[in-house]
PDB file of N, CA and C in Angstrom:
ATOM      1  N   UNK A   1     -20.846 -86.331 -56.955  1.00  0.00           N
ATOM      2  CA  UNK A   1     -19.841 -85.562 -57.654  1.00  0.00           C
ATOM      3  C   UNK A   1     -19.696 -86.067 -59.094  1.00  0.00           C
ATOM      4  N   UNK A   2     -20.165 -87.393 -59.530  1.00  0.00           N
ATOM      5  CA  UNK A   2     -19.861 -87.977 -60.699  1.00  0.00           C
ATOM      6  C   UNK A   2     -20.650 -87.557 -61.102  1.00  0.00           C
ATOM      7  N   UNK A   3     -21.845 -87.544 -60.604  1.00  0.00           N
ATOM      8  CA  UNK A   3     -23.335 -86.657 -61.672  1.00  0.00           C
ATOM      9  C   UNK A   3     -22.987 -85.652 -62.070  1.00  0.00           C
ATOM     10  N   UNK A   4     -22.416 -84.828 -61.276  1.00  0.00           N
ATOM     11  CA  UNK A   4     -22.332 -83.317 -61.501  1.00  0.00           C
ATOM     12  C   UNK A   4     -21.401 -82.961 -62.582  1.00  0.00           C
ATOM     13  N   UNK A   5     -19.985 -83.807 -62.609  1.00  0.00           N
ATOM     14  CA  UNK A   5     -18.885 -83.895 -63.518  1.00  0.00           C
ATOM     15  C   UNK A   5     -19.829 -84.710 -65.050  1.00  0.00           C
ATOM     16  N   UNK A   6     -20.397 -85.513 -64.819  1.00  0.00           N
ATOM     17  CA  UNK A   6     -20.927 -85.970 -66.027  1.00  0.00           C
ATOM     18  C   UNK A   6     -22.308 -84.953 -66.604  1.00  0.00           C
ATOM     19  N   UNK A   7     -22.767 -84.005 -66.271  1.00  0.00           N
ATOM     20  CA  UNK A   7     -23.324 -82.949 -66.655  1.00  0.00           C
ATOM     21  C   UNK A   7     -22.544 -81.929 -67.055  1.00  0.00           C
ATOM     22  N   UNK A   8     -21.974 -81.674 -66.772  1.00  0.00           N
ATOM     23  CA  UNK A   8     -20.565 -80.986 -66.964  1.00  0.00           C
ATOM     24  C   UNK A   8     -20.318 -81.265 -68.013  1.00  0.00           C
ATOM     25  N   UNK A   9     -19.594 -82.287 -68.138  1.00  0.00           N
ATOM     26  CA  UNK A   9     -19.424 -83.312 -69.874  1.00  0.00           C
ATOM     27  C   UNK A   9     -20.171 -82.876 -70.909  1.00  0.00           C
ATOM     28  N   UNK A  10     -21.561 -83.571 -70.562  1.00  0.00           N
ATOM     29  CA  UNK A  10     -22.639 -83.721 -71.295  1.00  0.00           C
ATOM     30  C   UNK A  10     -22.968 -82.052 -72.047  1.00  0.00           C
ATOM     31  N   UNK A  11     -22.554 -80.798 -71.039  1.00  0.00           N
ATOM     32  CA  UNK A  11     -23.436 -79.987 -71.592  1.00  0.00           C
ATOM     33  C   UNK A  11     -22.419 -79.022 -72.418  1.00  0.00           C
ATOM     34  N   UNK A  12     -21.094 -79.449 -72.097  1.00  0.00           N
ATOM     35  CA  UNK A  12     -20.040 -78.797 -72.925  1.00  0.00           C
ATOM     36  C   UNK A  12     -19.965 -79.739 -74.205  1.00  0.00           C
ATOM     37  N   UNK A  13     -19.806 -81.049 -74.458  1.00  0.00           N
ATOM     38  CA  UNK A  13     -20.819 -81.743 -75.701  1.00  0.00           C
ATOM     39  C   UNK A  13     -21.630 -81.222 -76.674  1.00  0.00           C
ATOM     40  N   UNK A  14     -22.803 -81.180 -75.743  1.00  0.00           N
ATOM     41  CA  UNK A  14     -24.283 -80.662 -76.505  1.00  0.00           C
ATOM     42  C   UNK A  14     -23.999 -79.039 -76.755  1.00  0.00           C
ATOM     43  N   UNK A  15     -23.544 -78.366 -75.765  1.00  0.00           N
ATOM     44  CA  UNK A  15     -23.518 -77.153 -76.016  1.00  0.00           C
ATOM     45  C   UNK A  15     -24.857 -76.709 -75.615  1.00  0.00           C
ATOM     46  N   UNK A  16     -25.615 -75.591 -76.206  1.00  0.00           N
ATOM     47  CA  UNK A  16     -27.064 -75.204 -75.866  1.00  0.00           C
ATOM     48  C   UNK A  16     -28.222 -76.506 -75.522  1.00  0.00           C
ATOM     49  N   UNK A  17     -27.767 -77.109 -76.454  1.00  0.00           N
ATOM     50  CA  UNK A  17     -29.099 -78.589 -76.458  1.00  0.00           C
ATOM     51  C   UNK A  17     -28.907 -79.480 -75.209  1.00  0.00           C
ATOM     52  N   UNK A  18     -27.861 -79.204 -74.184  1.00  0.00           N
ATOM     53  CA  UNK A  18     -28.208 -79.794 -73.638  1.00  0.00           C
ATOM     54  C   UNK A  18     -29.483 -79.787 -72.244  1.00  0.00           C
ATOM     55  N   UNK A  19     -30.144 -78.987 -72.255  1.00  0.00           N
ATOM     56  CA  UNK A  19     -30.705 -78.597 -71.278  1.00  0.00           C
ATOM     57  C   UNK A  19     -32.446 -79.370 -71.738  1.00  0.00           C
ATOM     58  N   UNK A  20     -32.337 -79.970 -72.868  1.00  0.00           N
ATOM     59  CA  UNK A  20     -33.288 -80.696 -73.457  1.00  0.00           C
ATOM     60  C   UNK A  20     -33.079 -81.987 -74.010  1.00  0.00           C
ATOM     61  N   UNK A  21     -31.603 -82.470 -73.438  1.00  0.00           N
ATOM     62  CA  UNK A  21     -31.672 -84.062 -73.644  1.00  0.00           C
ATOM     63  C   UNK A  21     -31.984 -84.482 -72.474  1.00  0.00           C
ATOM     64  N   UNK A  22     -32.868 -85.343 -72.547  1.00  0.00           N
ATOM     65  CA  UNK A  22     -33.443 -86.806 -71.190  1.00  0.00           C
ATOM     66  C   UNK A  22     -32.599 -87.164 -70.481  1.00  0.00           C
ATOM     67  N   UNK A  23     -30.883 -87.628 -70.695  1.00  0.00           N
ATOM     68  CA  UNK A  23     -30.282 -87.506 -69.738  1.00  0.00           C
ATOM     69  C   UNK A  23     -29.765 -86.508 -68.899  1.00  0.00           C
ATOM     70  N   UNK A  24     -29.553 -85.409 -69.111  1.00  0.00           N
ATOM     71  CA  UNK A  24     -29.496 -83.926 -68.568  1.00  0.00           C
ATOM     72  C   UNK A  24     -30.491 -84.116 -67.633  1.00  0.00           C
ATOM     73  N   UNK A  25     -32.027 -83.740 -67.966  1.00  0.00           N
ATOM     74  CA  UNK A  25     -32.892 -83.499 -67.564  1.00  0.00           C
ATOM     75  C   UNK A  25     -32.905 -84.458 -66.105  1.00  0.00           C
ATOM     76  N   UNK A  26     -32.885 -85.827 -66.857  1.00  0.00           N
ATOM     77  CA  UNK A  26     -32.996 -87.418 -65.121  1.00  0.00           C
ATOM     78  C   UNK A  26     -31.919 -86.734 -64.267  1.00  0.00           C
ATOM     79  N   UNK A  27     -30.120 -86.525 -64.390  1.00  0.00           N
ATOM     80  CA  UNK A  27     -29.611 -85.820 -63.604  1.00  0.00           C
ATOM     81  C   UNK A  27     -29.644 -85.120 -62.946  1.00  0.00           C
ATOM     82  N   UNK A  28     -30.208 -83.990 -63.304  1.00  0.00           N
ATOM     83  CA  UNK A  28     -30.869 -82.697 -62.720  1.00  0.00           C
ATOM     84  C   UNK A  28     -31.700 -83.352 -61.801  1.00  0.00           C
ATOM     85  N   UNK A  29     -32.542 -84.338 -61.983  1.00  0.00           N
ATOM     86  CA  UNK A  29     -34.270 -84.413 -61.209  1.00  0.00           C
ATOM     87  C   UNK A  29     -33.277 -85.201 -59.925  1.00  0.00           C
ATOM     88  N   UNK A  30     -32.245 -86.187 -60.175  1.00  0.00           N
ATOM     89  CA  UNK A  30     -31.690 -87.596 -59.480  1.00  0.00           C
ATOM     90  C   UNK A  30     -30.753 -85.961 -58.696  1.00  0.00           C
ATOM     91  N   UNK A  31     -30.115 -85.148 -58.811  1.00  0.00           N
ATOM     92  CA  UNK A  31     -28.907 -84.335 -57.859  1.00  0.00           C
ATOM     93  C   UNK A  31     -29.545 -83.596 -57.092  1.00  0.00           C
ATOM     94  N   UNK A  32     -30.682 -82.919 -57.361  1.00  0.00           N
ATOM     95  CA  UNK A  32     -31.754 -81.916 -56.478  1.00  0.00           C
ATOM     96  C   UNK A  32     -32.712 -83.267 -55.949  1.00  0.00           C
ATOM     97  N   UNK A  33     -32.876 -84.111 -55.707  1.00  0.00           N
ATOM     98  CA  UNK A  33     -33.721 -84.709 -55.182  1.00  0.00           C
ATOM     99  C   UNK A  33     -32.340 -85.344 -53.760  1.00  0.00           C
ATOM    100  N   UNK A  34     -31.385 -85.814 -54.041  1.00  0.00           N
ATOM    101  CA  UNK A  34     -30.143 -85.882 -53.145  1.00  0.00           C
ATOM    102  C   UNK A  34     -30.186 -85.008 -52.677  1.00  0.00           C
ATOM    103  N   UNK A  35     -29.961 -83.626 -52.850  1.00  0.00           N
ATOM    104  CA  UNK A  35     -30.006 -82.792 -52.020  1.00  0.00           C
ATOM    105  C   UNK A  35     -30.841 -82.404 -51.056  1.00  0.00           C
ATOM    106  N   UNK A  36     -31.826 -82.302 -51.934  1.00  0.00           N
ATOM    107  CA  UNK A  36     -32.751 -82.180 -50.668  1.00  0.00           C
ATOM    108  C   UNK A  36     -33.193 -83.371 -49.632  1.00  0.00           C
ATOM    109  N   UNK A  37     -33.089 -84.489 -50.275  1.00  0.00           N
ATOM    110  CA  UNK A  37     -33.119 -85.364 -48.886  1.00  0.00           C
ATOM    111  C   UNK A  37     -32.254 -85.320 -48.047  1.00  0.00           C
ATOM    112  N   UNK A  38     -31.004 -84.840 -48.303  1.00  0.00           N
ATOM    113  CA  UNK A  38     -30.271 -84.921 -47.380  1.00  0.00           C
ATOM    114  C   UNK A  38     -30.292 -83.109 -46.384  1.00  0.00           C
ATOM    115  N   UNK A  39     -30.784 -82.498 -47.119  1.00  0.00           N
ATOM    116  CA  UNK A  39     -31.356 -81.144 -46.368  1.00  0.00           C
ATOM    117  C   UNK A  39     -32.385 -81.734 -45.274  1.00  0.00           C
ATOM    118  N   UNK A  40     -33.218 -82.391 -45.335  1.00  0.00           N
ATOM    119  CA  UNK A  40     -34.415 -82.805 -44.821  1.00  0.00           C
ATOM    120  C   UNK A  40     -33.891 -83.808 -43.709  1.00  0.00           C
ATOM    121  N   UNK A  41     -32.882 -84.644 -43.583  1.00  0.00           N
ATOM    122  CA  UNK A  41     -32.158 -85.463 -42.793  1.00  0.00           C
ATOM    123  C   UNK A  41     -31.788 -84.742 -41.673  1.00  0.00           C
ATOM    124  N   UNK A  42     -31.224 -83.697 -42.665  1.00  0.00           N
ATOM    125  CA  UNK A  42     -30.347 -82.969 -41.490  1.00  0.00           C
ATOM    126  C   UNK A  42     -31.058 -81.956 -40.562  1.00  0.00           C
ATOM    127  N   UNK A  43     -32.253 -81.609 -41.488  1.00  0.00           N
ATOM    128  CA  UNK A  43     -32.858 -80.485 -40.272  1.00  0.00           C
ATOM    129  C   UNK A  43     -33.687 -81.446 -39.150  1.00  0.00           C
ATOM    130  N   UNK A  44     -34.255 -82.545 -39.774  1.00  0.00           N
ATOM    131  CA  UNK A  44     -34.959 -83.588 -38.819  1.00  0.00           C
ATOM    132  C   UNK A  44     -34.061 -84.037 -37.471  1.00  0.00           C
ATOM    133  N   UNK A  45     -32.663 -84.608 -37.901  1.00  0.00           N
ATOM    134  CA  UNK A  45     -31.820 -84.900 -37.277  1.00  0.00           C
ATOM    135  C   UNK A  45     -31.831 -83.661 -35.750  1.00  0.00           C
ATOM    136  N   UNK A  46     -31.444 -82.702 -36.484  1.00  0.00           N
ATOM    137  CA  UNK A  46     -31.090 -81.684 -35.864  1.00  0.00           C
ATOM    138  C   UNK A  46     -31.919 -80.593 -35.122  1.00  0.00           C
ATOM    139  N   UNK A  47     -33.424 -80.939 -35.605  1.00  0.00           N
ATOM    140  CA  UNK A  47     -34.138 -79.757 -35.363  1.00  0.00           C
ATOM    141  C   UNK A  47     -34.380 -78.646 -35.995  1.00  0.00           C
ATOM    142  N   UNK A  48     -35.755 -77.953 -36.276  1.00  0.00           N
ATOM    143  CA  UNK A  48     -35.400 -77.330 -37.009  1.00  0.00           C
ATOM    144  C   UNK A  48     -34.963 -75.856 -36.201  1.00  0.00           C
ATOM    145  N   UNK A  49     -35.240 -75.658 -35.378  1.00  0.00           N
ATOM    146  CA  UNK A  49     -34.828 -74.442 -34.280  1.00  0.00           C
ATOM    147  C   UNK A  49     -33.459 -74.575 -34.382  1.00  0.00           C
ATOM    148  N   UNK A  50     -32.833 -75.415 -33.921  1.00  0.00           N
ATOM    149  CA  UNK A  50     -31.169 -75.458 -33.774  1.00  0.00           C
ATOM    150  C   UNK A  50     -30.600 -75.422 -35.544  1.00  0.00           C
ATOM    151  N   UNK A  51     -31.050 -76.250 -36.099  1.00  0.00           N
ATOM    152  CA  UNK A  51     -30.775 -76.137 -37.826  1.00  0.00           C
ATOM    153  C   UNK A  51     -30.244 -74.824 -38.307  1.00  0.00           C
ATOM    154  N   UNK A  52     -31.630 -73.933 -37.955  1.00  0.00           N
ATOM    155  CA  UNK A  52     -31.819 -72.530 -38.700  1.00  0.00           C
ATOM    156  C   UNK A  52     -30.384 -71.398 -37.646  1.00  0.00           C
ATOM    157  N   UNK A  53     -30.341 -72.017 -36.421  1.00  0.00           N
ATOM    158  CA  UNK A  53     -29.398 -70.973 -35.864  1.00  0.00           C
ATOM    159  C   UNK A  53     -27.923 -70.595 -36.292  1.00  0.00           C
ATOM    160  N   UNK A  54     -27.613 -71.939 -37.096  1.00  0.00           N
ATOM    161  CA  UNK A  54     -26.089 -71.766 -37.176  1.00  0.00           C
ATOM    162  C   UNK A  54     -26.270 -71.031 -38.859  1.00  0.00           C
ATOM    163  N   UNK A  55     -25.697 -70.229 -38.850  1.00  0.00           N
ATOM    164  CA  UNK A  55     -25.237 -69.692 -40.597  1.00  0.00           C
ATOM    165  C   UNK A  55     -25.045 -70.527 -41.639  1.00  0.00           C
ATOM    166  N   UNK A  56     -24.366 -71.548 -41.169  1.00  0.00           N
ATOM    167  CA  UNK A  56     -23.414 -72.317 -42.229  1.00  0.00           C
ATOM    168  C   UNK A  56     -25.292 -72.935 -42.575  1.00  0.00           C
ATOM    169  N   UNK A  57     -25.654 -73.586 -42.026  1.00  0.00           N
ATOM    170  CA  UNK A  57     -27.122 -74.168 -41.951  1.00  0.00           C
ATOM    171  C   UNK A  57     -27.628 -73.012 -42.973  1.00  0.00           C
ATOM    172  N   UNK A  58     -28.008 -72.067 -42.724  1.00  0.00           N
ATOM    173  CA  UNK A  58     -28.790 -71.352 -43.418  1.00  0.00           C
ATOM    174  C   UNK A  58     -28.147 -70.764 -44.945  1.00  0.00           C
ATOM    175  N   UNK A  59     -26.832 -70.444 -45.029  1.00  0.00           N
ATOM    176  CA  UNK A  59     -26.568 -70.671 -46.553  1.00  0.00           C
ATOM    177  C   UNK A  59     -26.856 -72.176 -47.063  1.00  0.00           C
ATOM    178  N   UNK A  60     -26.384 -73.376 -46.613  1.00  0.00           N
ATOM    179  CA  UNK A  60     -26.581 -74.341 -47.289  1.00  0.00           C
ATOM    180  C   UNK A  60     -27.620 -74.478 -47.678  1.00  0.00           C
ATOM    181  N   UNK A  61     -28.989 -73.644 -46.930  1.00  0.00           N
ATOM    182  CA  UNK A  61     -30.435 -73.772 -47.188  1.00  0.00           C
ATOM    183  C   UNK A  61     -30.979 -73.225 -48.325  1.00  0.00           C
ATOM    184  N   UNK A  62     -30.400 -72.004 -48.217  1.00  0.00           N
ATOM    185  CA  UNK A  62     -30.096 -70.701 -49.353  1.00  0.00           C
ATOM    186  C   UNK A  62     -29.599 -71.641 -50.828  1.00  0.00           C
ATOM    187  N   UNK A  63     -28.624 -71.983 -50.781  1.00  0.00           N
ATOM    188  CA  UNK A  63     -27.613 -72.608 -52.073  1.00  0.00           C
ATOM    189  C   UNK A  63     -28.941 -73.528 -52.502  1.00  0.00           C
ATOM    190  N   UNK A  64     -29.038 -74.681 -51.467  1.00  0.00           N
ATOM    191  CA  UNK A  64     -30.024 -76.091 -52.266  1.00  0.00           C
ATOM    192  C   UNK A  64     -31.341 -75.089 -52.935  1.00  0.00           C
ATOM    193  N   UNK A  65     -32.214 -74.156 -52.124  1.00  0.00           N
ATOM    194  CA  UNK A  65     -33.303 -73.290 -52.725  1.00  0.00           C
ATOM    195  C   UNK A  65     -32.813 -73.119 -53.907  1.00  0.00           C
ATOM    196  N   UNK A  66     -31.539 -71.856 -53.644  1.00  0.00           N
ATOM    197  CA  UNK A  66     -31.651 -71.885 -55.566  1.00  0.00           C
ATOM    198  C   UNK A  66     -31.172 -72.718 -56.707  1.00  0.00           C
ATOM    199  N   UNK A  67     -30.804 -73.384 -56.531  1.00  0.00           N
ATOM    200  CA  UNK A  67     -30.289 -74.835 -57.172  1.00  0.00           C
ATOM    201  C   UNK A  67     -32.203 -75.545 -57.466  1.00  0.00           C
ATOM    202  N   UNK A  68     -32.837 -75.511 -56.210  1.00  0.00           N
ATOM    203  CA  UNK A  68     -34.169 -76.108 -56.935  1.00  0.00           C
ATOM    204  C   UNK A  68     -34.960 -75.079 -58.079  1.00  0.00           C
ATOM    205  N   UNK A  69     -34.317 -73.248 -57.381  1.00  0.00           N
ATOM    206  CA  UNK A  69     -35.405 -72.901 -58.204  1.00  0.00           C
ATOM    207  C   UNK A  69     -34.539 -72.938 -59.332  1.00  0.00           C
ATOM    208  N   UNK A  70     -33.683 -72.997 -60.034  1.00  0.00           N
ATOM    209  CA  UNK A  70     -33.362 -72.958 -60.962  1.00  0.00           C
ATOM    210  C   UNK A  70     -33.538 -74.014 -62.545  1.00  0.00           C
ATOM    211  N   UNK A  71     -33.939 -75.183 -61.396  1.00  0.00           N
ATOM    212  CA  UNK A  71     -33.756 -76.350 -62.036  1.00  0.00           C
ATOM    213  C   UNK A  71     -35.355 -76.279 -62.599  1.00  0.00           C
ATOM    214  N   UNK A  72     -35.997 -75.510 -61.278  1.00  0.00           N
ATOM    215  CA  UNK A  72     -38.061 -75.111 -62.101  1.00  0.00           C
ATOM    216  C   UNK A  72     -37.734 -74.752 -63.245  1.00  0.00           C
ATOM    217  N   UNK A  73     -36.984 -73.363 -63.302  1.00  0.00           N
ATOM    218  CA  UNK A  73     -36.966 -72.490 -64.757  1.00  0.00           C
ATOM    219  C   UNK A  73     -36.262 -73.304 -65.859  1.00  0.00           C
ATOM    220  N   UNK A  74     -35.551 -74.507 -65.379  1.00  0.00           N
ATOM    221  CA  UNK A  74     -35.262 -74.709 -66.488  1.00  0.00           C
ATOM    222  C   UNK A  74     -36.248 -76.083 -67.507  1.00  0.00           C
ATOM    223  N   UNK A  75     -37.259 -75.595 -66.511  1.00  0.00           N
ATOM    224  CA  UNK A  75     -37.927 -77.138 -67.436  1.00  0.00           C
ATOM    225  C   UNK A  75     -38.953 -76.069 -68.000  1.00  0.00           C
ATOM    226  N   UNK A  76     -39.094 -74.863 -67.897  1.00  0.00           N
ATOM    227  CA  UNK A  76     -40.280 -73.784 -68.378  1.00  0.00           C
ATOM    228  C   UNK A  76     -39.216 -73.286 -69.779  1.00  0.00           C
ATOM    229  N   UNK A  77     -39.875 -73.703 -70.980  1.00  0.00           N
ATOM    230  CA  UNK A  77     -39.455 -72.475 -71.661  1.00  0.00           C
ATOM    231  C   UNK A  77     -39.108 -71.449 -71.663  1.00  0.00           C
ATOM    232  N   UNK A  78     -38.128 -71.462 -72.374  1.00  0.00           N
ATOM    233  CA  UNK A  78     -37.764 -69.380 -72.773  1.00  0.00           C
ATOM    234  C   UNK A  78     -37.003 -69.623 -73.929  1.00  0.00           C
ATOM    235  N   UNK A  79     -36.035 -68.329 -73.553  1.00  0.00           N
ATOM    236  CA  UNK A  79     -35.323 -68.079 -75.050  1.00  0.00           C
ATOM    237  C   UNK A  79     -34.175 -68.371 -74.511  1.00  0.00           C
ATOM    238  N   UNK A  80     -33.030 -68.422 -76.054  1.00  0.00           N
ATOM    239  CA  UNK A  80     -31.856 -69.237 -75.581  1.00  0.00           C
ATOM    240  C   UNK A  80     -30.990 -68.594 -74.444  1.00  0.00           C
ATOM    241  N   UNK A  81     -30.453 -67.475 -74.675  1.00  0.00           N
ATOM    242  CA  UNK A  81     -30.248 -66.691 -73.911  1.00  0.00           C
ATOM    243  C   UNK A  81     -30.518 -66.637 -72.307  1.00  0.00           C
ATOM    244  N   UNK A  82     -31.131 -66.655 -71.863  1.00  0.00           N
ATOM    245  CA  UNK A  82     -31.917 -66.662 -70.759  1.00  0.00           C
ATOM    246  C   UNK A  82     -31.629 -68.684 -69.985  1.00  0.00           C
ATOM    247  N   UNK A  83     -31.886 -69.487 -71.351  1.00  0.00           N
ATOM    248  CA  UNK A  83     -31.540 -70.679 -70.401  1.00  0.00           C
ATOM    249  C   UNK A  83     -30.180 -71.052 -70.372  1.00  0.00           C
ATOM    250  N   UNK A  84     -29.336 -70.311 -71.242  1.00  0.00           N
ATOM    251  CA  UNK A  84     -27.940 -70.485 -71.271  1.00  0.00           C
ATOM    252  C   UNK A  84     -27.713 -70.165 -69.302  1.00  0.00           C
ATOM    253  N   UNK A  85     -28.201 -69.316 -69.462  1.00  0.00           N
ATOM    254  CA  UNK A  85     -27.963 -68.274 -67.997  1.00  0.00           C
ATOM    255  C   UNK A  85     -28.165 -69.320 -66.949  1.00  0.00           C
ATOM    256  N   UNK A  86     -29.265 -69.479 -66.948  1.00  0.00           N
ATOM    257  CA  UNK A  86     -29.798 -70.906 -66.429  1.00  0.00           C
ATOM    258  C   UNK A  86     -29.371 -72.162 -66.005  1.00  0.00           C
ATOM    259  N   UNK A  87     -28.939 -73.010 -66.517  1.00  0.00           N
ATOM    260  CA  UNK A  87     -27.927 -73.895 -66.967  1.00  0.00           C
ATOM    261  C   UNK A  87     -26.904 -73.313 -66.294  1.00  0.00           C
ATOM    262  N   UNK A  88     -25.717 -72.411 -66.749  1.00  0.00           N
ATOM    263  CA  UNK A  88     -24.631 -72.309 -66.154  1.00  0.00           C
ATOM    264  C   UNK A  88     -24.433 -71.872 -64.202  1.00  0.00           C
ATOM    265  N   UNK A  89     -25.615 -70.841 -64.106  1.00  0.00           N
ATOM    266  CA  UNK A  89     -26.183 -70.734 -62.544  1.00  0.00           C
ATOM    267  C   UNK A  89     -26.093 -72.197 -61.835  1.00  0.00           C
ATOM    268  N   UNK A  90     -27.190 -72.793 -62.113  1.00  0.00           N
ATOM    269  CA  UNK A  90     -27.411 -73.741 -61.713  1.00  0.00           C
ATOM    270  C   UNK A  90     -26.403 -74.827 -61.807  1.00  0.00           C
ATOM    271  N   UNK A  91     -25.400 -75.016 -62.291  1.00  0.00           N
ATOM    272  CA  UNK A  91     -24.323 -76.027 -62.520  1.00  0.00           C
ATOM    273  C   UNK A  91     -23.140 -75.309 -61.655  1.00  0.00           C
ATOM    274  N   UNK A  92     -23.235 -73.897 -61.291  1.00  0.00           N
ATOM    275  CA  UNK A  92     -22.407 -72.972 -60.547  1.00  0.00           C
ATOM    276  C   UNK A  92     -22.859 -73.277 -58.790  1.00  0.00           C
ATOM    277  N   UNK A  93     -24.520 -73.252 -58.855  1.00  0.00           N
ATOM    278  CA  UNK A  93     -24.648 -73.817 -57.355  1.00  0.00           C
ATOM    279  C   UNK A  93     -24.358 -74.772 -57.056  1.00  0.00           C
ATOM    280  N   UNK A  94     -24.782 -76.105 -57.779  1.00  0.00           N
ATOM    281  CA  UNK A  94     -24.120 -77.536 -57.418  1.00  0.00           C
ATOM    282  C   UNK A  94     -22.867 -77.358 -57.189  1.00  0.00           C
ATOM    283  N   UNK A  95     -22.048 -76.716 -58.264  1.00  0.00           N
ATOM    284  CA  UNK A  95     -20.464 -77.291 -57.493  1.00  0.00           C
ATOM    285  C   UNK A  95     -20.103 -76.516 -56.141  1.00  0.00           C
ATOM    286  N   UNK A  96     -20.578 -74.986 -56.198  1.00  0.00           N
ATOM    287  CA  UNK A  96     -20.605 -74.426 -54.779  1.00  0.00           C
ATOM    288  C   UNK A  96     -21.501 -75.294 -53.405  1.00  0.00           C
ATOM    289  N   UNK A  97     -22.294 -75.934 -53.526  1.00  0.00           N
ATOM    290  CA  UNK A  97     -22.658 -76.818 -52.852  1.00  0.00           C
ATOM    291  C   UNK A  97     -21.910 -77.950 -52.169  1.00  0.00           C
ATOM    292  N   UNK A  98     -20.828 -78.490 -53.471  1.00  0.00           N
ATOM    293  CA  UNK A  98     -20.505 -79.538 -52.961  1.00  0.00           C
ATOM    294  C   UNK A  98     -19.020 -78.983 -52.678  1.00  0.00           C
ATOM    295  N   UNK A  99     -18.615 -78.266 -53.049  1.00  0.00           N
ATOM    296  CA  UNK A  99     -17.117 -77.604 -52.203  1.00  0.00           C
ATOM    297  C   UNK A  99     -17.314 -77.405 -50.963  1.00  0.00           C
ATOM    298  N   UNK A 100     -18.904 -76.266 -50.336  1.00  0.00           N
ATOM    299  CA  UNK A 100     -19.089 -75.957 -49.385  1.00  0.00           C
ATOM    300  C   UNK A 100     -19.422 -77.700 -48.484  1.00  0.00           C
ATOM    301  N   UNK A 101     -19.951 -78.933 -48.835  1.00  0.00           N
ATOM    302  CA  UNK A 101     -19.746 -79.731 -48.060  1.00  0.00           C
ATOM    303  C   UNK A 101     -18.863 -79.946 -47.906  1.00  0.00           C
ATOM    304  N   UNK A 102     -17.745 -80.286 -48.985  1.00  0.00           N
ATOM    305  CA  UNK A 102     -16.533 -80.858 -48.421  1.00  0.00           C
ATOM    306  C   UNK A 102     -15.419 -80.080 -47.461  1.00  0.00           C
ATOM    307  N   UNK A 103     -15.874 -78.864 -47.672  1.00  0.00           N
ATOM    308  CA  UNK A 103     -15.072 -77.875 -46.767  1.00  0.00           C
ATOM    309  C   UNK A 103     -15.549 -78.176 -45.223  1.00  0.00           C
ATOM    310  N   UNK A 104     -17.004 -78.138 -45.347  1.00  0.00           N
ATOM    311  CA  UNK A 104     -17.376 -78.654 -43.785  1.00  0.00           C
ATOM    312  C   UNK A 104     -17.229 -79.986 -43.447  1.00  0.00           C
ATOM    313  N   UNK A 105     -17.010 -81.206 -44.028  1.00  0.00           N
ATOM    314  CA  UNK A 105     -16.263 -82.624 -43.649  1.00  0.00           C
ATOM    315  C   UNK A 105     -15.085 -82.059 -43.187  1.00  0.00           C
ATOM    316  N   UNK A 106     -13.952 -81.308 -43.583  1.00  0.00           N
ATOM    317  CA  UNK A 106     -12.962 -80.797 -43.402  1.00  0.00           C
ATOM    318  C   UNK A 106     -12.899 -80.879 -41.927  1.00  0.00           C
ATOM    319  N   UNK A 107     -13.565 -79.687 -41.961  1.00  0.00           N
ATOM    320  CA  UNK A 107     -13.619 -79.120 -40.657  1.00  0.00           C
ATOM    321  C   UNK A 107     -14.685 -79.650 -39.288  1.00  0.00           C
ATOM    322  N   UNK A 108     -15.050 -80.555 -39.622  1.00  0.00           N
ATOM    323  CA  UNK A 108     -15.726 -81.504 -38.744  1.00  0.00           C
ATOM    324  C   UNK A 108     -14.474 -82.339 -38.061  1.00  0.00           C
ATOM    325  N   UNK A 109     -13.663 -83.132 -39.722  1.00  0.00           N
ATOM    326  CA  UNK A 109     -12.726 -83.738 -38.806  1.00  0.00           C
ATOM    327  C   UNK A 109     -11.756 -83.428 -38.603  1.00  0.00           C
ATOM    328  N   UNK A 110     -11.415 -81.820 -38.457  1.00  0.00           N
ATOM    329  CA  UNK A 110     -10.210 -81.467 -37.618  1.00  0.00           C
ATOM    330  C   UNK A 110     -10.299 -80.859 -36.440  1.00  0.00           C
ATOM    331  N   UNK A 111     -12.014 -81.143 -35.965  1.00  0.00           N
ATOM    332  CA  UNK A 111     -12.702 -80.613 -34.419  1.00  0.00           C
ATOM    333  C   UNK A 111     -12.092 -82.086 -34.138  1.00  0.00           C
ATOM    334  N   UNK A 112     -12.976 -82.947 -34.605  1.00  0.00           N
ATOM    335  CA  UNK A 112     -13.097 -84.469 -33.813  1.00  0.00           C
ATOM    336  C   UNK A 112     -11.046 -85.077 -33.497  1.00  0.00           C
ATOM    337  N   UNK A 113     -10.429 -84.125 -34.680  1.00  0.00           N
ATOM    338  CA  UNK A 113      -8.959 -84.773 -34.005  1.00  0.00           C
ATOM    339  C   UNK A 113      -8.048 -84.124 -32.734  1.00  0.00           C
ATOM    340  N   UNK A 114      -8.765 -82.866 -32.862  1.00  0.00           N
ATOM    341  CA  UNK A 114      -8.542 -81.517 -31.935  1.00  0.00           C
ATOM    342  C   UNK A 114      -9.129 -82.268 -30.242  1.00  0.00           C
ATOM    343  N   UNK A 115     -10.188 -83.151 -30.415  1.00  0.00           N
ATOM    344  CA  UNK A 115     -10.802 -83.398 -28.979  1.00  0.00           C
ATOM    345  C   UNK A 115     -10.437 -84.159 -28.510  1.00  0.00           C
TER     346      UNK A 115
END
C-alpha cells in the first residue's frame, strides 16, 4: 500500500514525466511482480480447478491481468495522451485491487468469528 501511495505522490509531482522516471518505473516492476506472486500462491495453494470456480477468484485474476497489461503499454512508447490514460488506468487497478483484498480479509474474518 506504501508503494502504491508513494506512486501516487511521485506522479502527481512529476505530473506527465512521471511514467519515465526510474523510480516510477522499479515500483511498477516491484507491485506487479507482488502481485502476481501472490496470484500464483494462491492458485497453487488452492488448485487451479477450485481457484477458477469461485468469482471473487476470477475477477481478482481479471484486475492483476490488466494491471500487468497495462504496465506492458506503459514501457512501449506512444503519445502523451494515450500514456496519461495509461498511468491513471493502471494506478486505478492497483488501488481497486487492494480495496478488493482488504474487503475480502474483511470478510474472511467475520466467517472465522461467525464459526
Amino acid at each position: 500500500m506504501a508503494i502504491t501511495l508513494s506512486l501516487v505522490v511521485l506522479f502527481i509531482c512529476f505530473g506527465s514525466d512521471a511514467s519515465s522516471h526510474p523510480v516510477f518505473l522499479m515500483s511498477e516492476l516491484l507491485i506487479n511482480l507482488i502481485i502476481v506472486t501472490d496470484l500464483l500462491f494462491r492458485i497453487k495453494l488452492a488448485g487451479s480447478r477450485r481457484f477458477f470456480n469461485s468469482w471473487v477468484n476470477v475477477l481478482d485474476f481479471l484486475v492483476i491481468c490488466g494491471c500487468i497489461f497495462f504496465f506492458l503499454l506503459l514501457l512501449i512508447p506512444s503519445s502523451l495522451e494515450v500514456k496519461l490514460f495509461e498511468e491513471l488506468t493502471e494506478e486505478i487497478l492497483y488501488i481497486v485491487w487492494a480495496v478488493w483484498q482488504n474487503f475480502r480479509l474483511v470478510m474472511f474474518f467475520k466467517r472465522q468469528r461467525q464459526a
